[in-house]
Protein backbone atom coordinates (compact mmCIF):
# COMPACT_ATOMS: atom_id res chain seq x y z
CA UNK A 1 20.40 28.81 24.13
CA UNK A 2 20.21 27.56 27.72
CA UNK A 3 17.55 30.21 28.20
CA UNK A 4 15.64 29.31 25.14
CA UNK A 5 15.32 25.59 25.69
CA UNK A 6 14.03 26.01 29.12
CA UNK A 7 11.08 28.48 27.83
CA UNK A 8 10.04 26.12 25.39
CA UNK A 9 9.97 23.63 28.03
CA UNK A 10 7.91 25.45 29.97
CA UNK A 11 5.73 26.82 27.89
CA UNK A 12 5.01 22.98 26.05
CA UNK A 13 4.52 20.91 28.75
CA UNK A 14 1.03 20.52 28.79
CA UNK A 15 1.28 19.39 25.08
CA UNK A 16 4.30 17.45 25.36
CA UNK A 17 3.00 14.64 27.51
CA UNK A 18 0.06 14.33 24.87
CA UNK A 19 2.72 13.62 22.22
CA UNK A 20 4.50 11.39 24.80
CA UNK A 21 1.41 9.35 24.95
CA UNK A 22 0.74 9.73 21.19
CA UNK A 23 4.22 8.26 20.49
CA UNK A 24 4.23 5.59 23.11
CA UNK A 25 0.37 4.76 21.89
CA UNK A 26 1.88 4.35 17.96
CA UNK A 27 4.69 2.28 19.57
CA UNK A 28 2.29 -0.03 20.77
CA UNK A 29 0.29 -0.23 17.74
CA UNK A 30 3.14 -1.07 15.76
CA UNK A 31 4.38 -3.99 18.04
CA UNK A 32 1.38 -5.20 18.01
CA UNK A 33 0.76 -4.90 14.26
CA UNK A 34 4.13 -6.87 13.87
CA UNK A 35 3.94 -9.70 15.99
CA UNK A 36 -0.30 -10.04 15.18
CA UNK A 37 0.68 -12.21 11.82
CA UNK A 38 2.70 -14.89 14.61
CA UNK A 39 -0.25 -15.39 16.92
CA UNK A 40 -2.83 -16.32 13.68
């Protein structure tokens, strides 16, 4: 199991920092999208 998880690890990395920034990109958008109805 130990074994497995690191493998994946390794073998995703490139393509889990893009879906880091996707994620932290949507996070944005949605705080923005929330709070964009106060500020009009």
């Amino acid at each position: 199991m130990k074994f497995d998880l690191k493998s994946v690890l390794v073998r995703s990395s490139g393509t889990l920092a893009q879906d880091a920034a996707g994620l932290a990109s949507l996070i944005v958008m949605l705080v923005i999208g929330l709070h964009l109805p106060g500020l009009l």
